[in-house]
PDB file of N, CA and C in Angstrom:
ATOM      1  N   UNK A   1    -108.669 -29.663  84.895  1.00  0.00           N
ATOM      2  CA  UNK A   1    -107.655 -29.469  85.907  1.00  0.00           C
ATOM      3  C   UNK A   1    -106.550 -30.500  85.774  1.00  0.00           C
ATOM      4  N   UNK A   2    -106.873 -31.874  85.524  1.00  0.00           N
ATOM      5  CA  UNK A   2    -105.468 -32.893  85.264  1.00  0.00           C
ATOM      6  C   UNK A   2    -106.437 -34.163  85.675  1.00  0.00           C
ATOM      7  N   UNK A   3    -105.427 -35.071  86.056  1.00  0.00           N
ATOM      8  CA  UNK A   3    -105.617 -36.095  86.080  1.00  0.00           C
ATOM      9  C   UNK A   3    -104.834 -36.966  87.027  1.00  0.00           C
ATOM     10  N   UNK A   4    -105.538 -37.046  88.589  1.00  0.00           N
ATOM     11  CA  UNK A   4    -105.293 -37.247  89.967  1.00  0.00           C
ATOM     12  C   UNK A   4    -104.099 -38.637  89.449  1.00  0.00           C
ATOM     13  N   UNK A   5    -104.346 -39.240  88.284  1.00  0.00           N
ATOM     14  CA  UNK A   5    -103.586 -40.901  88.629  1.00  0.00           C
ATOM     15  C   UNK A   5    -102.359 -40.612  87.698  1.00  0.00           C
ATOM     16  N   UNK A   6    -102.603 -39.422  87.271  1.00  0.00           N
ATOM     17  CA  UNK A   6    -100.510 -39.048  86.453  1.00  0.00           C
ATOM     18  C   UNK A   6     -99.542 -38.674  87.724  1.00  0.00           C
ATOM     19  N   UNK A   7     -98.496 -39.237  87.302  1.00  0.00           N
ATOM     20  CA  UNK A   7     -97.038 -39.558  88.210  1.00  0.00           C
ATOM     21  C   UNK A   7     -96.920 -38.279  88.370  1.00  0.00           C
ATOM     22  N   UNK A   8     -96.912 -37.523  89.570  1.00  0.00           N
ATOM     23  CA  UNK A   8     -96.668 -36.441  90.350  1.00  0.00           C
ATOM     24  C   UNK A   8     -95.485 -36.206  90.701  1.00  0.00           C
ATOM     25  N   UNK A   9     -94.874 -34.680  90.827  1.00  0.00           N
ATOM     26  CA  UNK A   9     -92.993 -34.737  91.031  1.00  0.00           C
ATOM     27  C   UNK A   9     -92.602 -35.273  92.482  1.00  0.00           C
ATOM     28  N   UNK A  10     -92.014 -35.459  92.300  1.00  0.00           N
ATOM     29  CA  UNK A  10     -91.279 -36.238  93.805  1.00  0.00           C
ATOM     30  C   UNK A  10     -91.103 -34.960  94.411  1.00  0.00           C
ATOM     31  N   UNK A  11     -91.429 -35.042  95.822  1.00  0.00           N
ATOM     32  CA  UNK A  11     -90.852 -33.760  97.116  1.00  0.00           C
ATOM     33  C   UNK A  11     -89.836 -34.284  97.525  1.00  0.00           C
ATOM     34  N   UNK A  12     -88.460 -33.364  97.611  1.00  0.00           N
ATOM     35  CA  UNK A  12     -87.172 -34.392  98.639  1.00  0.00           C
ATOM     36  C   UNK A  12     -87.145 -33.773  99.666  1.00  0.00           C
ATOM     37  N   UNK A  13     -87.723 -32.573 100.236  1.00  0.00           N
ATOM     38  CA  UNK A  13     -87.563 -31.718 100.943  1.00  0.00           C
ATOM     39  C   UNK A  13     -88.511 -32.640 102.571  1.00  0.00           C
ATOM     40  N   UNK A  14     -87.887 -33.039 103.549  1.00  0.00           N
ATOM     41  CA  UNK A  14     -87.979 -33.508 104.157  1.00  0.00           C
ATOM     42  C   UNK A  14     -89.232 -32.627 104.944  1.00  0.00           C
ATOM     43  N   UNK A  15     -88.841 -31.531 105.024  1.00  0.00           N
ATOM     44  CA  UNK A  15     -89.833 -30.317 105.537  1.00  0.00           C
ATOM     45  C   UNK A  15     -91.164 -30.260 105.093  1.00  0.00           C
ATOM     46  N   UNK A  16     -90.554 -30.766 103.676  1.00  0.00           N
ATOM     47  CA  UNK A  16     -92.099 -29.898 103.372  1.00  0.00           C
ATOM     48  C   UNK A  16     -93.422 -31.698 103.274  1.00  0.00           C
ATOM     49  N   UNK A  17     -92.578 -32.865 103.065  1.00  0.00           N
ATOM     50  CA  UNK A  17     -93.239 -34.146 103.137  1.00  0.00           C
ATOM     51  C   UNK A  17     -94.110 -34.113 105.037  1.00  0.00           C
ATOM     52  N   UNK A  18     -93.258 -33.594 105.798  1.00  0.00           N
ATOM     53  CA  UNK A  18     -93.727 -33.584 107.084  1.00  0.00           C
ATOM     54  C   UNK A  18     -95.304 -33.150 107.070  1.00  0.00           C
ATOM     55  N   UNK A  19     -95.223 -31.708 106.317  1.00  0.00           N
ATOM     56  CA  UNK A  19     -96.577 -31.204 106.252  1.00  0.00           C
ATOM     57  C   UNK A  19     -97.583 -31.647 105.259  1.00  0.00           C
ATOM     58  N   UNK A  20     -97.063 -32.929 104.743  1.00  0.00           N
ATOM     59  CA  UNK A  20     -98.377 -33.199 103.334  1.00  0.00           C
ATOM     60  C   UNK A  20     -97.966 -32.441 102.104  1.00  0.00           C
ATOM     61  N   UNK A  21     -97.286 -31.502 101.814  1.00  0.00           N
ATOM     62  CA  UNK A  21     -96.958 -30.761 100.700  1.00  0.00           C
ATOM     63  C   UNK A  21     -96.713 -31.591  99.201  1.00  0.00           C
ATOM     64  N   UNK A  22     -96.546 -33.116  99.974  1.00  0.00           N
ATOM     65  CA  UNK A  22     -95.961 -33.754  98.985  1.00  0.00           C
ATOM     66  C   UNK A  22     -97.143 -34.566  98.086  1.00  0.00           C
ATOM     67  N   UNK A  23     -97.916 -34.062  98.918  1.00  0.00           N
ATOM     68  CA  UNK A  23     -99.690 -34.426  98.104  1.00  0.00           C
ATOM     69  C   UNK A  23    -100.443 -33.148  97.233  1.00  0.00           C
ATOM     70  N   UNK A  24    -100.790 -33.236  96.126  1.00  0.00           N
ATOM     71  CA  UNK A  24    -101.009 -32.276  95.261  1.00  0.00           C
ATOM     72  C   UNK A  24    -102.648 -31.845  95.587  1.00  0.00           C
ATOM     73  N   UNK A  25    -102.814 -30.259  95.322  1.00  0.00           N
ATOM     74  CA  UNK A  25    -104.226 -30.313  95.159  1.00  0.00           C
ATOM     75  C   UNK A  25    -105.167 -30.512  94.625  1.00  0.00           C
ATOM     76  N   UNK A  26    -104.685 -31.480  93.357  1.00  0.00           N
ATOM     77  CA  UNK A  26    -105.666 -32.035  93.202  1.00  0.00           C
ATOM     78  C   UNK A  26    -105.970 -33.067  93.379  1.00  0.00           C
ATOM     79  N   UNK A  27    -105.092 -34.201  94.004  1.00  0.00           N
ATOM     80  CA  UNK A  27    -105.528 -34.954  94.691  1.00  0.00           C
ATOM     81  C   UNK A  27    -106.149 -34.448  96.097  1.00  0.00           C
ATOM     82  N   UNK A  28    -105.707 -33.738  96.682  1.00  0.00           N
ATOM     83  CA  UNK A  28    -106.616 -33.435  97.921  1.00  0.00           C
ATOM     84  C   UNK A  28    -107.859 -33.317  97.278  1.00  0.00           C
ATOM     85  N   UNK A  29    -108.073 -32.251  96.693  1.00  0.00           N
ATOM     86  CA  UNK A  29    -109.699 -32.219  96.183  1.00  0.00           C
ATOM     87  C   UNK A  29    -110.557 -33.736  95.903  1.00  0.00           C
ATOM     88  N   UNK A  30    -109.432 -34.481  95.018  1.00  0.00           N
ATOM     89  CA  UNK A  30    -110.327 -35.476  94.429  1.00  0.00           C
ATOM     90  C   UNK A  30    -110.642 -36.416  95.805  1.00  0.00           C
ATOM     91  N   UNK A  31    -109.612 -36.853  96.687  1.00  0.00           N
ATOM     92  CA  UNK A  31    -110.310 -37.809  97.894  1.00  0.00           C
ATOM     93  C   UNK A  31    -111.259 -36.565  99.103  1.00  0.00           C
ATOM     94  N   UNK A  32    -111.393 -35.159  99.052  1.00  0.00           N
ATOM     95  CA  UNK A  32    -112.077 -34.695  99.706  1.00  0.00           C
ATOM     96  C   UNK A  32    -113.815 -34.728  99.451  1.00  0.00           C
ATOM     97  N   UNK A  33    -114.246 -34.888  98.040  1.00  0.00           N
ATOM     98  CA  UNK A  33    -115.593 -35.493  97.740  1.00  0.00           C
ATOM     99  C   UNK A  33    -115.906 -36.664  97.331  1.00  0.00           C
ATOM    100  N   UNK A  34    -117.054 -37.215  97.816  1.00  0.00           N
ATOM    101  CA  UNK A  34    -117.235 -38.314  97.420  1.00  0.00           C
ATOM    102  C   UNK A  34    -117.453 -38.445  96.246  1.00  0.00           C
ATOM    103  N   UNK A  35    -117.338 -40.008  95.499  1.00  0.00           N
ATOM    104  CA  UNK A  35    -117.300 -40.213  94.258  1.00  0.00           C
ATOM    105  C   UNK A  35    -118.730 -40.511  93.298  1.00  0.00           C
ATOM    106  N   UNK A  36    -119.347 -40.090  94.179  1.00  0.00           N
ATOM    107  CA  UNK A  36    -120.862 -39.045  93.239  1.00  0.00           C
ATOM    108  C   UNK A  36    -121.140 -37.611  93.337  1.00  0.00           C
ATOM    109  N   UNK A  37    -120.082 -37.157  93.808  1.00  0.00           N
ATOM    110  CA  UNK A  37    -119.934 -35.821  93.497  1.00  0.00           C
ATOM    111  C   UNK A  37    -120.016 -35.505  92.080  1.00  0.00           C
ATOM    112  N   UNK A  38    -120.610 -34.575  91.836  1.00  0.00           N
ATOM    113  CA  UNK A  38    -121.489 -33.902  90.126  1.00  0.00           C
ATOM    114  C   UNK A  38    -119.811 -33.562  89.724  1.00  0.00           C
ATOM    115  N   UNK A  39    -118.708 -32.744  90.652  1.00  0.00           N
ATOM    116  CA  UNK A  39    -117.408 -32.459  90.133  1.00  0.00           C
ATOM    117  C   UNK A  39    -116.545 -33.399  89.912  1.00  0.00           C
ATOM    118  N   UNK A  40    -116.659 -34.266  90.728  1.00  0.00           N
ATOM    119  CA  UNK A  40    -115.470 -35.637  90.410  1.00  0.00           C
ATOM    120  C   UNK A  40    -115.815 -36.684  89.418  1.00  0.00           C
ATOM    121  N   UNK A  41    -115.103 -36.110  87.981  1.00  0.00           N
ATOM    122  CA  UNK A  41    -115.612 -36.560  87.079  1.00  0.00           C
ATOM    123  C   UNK A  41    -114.249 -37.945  86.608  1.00  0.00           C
ATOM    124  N   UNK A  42    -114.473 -38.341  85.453  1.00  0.00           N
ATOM    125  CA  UNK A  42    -113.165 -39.204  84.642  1.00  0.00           C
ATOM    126  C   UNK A  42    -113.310 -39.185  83.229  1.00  0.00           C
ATOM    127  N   UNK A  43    -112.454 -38.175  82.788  1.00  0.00           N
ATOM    128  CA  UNK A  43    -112.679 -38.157  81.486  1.00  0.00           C
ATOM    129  C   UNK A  43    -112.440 -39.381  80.767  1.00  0.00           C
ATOM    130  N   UNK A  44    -113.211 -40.033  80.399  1.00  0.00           N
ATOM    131  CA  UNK A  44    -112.287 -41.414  79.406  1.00  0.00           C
ATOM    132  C   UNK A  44    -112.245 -41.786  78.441  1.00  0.00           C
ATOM    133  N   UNK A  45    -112.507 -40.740  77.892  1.00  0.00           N
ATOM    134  CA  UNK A  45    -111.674 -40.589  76.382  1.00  0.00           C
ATOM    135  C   UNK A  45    -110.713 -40.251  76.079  1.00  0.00           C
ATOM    136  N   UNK A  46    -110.216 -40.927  75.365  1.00  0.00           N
ATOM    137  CA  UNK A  46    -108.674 -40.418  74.441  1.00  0.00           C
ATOM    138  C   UNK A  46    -108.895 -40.718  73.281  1.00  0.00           C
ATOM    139  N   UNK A  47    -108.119 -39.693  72.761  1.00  0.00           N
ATOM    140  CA  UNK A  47    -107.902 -39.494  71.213  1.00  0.00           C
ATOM    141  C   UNK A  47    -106.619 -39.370  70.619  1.00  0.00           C
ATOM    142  N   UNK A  48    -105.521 -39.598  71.854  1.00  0.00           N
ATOM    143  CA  UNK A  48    -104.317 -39.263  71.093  1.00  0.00           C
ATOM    144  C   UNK A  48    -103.557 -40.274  70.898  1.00  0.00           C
ATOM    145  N   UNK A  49    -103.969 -41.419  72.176  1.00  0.00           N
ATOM    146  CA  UNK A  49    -103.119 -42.850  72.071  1.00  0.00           C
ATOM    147  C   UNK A  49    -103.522 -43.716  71.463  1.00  0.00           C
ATOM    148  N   UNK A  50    -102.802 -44.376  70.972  1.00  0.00           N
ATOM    149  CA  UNK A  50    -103.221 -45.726  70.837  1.00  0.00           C
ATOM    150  C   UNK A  50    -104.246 -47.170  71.132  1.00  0.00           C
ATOM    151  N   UNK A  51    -104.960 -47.441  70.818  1.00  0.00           N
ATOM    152  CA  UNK A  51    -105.871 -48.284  71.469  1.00  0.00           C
ATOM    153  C   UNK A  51    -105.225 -49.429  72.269  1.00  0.00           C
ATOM    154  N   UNK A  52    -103.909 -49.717  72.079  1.00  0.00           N
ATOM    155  CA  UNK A  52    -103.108 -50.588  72.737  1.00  0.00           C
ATOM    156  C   UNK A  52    -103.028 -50.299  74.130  1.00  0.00           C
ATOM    157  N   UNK A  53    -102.463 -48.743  73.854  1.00  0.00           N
ATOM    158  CA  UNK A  53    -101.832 -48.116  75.668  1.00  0.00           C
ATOM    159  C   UNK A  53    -102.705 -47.529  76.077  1.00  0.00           C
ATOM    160  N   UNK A  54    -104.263 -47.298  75.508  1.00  0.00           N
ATOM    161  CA  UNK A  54    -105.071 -46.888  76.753  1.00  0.00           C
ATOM    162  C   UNK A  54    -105.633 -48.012  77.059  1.00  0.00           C
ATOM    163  N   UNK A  55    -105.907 -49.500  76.165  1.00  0.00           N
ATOM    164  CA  UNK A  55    -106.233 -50.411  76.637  1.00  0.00           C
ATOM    165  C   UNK A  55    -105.655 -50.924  78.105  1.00  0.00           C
ATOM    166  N   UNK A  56    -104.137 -50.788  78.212  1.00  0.00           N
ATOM    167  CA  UNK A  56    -103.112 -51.360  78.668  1.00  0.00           C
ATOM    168  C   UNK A  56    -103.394 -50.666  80.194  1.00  0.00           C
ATOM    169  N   UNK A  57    -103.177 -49.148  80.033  1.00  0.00           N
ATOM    170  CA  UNK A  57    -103.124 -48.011  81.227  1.00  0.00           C
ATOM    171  C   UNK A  57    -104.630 -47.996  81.801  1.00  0.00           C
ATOM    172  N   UNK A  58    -105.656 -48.369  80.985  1.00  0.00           N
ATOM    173  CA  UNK A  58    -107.337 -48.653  81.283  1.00  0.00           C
ATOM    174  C   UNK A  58    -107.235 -49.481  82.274  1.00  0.00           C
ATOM    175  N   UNK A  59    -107.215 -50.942  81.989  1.00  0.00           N
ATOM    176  CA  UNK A  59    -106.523 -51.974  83.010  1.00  0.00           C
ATOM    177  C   UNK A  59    -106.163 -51.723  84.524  1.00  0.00           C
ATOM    178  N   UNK A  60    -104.633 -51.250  83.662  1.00  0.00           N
ATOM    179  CA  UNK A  60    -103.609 -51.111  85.325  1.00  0.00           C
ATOM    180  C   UNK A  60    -104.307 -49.801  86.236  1.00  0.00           C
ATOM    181  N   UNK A  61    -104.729 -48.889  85.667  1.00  0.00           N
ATOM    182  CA  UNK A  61    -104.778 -48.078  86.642  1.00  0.00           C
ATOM    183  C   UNK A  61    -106.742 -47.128  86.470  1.00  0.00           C
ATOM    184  N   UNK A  62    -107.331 -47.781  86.102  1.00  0.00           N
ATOM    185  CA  UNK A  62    -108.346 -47.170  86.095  1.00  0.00           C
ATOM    186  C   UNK A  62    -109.776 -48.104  86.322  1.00  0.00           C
ATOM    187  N   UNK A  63    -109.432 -49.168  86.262  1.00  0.00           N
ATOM    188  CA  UNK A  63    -110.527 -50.242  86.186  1.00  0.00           C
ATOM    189  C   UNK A  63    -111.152 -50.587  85.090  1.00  0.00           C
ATOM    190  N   UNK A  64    -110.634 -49.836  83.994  1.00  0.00           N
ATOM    191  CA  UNK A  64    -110.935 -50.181  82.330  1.00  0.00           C
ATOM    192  C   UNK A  64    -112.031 -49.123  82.062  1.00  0.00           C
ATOM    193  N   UNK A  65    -111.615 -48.149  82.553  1.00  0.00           N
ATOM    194  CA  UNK A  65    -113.321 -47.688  82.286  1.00  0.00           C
ATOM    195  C   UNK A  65    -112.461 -46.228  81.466  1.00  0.00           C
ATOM    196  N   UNK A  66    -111.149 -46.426  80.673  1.00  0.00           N
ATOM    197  CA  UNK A  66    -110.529 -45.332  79.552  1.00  0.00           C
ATOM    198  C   UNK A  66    -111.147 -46.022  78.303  1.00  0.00           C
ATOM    199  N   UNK A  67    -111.550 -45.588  77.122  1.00  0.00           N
ATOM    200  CA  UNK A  67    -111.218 -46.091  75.943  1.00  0.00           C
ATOM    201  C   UNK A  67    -111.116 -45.190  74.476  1.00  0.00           C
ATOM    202  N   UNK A  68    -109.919 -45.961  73.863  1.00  0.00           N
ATOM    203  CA  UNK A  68    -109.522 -45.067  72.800  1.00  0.00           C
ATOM    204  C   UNK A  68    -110.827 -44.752  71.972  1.00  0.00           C
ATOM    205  N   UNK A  69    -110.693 -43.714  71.507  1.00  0.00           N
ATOM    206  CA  UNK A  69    -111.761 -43.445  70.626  1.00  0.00           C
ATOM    207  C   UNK A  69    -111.121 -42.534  69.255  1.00  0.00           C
ATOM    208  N   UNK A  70    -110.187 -42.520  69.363  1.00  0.00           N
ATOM    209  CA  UNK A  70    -109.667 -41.601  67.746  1.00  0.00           C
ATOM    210  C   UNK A  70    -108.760 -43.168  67.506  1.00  0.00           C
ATOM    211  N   UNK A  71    -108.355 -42.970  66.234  1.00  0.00           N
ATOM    212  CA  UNK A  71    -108.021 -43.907  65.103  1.00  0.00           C
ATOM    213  C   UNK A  71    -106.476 -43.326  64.637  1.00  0.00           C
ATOM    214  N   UNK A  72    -105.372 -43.947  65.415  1.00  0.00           N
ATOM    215  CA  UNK A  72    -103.908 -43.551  65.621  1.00  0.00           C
ATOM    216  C   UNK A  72    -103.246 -45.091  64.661  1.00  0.00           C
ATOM    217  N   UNK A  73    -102.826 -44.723  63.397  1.00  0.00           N
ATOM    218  CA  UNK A  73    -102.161 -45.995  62.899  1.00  0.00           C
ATOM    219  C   UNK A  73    -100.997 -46.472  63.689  1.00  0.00           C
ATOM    220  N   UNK A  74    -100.766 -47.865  63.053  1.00  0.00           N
ATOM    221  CA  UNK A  74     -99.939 -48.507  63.994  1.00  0.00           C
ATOM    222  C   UNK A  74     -98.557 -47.788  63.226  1.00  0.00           C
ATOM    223  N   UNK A  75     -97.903 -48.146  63.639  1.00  0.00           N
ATOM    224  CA  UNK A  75     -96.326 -48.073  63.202  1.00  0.00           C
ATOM    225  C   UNK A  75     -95.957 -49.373  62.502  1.00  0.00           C
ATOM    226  N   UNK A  76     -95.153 -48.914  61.428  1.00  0.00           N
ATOM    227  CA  UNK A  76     -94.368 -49.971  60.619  1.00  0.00           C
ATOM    228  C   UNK A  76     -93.471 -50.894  60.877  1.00  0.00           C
ATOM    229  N   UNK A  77     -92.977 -50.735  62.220  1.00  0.00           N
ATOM    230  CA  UNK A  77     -92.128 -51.868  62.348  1.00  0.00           C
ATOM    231  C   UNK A  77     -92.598 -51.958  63.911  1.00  0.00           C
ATOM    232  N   UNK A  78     -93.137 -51.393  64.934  1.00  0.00           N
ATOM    233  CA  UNK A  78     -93.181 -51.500  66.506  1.00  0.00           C
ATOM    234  C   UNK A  78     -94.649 -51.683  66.945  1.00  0.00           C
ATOM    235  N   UNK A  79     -94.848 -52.820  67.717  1.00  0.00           N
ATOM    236  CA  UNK A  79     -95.790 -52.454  68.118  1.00  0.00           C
ATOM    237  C   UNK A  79     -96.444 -51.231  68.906  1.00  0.00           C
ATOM    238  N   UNK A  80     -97.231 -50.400  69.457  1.00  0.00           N
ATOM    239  CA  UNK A  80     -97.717 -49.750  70.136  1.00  0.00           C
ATOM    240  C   UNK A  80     -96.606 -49.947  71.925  1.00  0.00           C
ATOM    241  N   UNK A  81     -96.796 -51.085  72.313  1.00  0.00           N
ATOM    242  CA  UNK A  81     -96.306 -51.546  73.515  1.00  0.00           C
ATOM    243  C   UNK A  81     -95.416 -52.627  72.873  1.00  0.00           C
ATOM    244  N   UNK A  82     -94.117 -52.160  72.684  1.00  0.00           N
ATOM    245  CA  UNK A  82     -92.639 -52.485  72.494  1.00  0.00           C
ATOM    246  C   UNK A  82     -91.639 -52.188  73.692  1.00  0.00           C
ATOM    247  N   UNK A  83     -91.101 -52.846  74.627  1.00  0.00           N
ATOM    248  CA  UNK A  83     -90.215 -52.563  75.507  1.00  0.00           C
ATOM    249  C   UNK A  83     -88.441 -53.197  75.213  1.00  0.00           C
ATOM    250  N   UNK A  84     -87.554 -52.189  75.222  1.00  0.00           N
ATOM    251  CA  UNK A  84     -86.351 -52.581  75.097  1.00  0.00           C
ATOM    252  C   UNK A  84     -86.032 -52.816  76.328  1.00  0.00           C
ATOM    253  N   UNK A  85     -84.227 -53.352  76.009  1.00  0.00           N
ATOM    254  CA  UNK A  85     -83.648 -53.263  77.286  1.00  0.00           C
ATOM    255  C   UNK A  85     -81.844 -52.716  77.158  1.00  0.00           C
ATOM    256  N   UNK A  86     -81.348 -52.031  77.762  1.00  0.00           N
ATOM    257  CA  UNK A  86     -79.921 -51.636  77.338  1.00  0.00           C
ATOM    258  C   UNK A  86     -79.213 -52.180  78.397  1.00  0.00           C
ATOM    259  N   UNK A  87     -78.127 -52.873  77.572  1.00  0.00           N
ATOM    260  CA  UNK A  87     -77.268 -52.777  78.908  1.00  0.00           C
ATOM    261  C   UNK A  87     -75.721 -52.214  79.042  1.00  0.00           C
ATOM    262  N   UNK A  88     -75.231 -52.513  79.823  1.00  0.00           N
ATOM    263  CA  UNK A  88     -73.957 -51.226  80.389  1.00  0.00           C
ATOM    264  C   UNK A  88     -74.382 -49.745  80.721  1.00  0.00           C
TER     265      UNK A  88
END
């Protein structure tokens, strides 16, 4: 079904935030059972990122309990977690 802790679209609709709309169902589902529920699972594997950024995203938002498990080479000149900055 997804994954309750990915950035969800913003509601601007003042109307519809009034009624909760602006909460997805699957987050409703996921805080409606408790967390030994047989359905409320966490997949935590990945295979597509980097061992850097699921290390990184493991951390910040999951309690570390993601880890890479496929084998993604690094890049030739960037690290994995490289941040620019532009200005004007």
């Amino acid at each position: 079904a997804g994954d309750h802790m990915q950035l969800s679209p913003f509601v601007y609709s003042e109307f519809a935030r009034e009624r909760n709309l602006h909460v997805s169902l699957l987050d409703r589902l996921y805080e409606h059972y408790p967390a030994e529920f047989p359905c409320r699972i966490l997949l935590c594997e990945n295979y597509r990122s980097h061992e850097a950024i699921i290390n990184y995203t493991s951390e910040l938002f999951y309690e570390g309990k993601l880890m890479a498990s496929g084998k993604q080479p690094a890049h030739k000149d960037f690290y994995p977690l490289t941040f620019f900055t532009a200005r004007g």
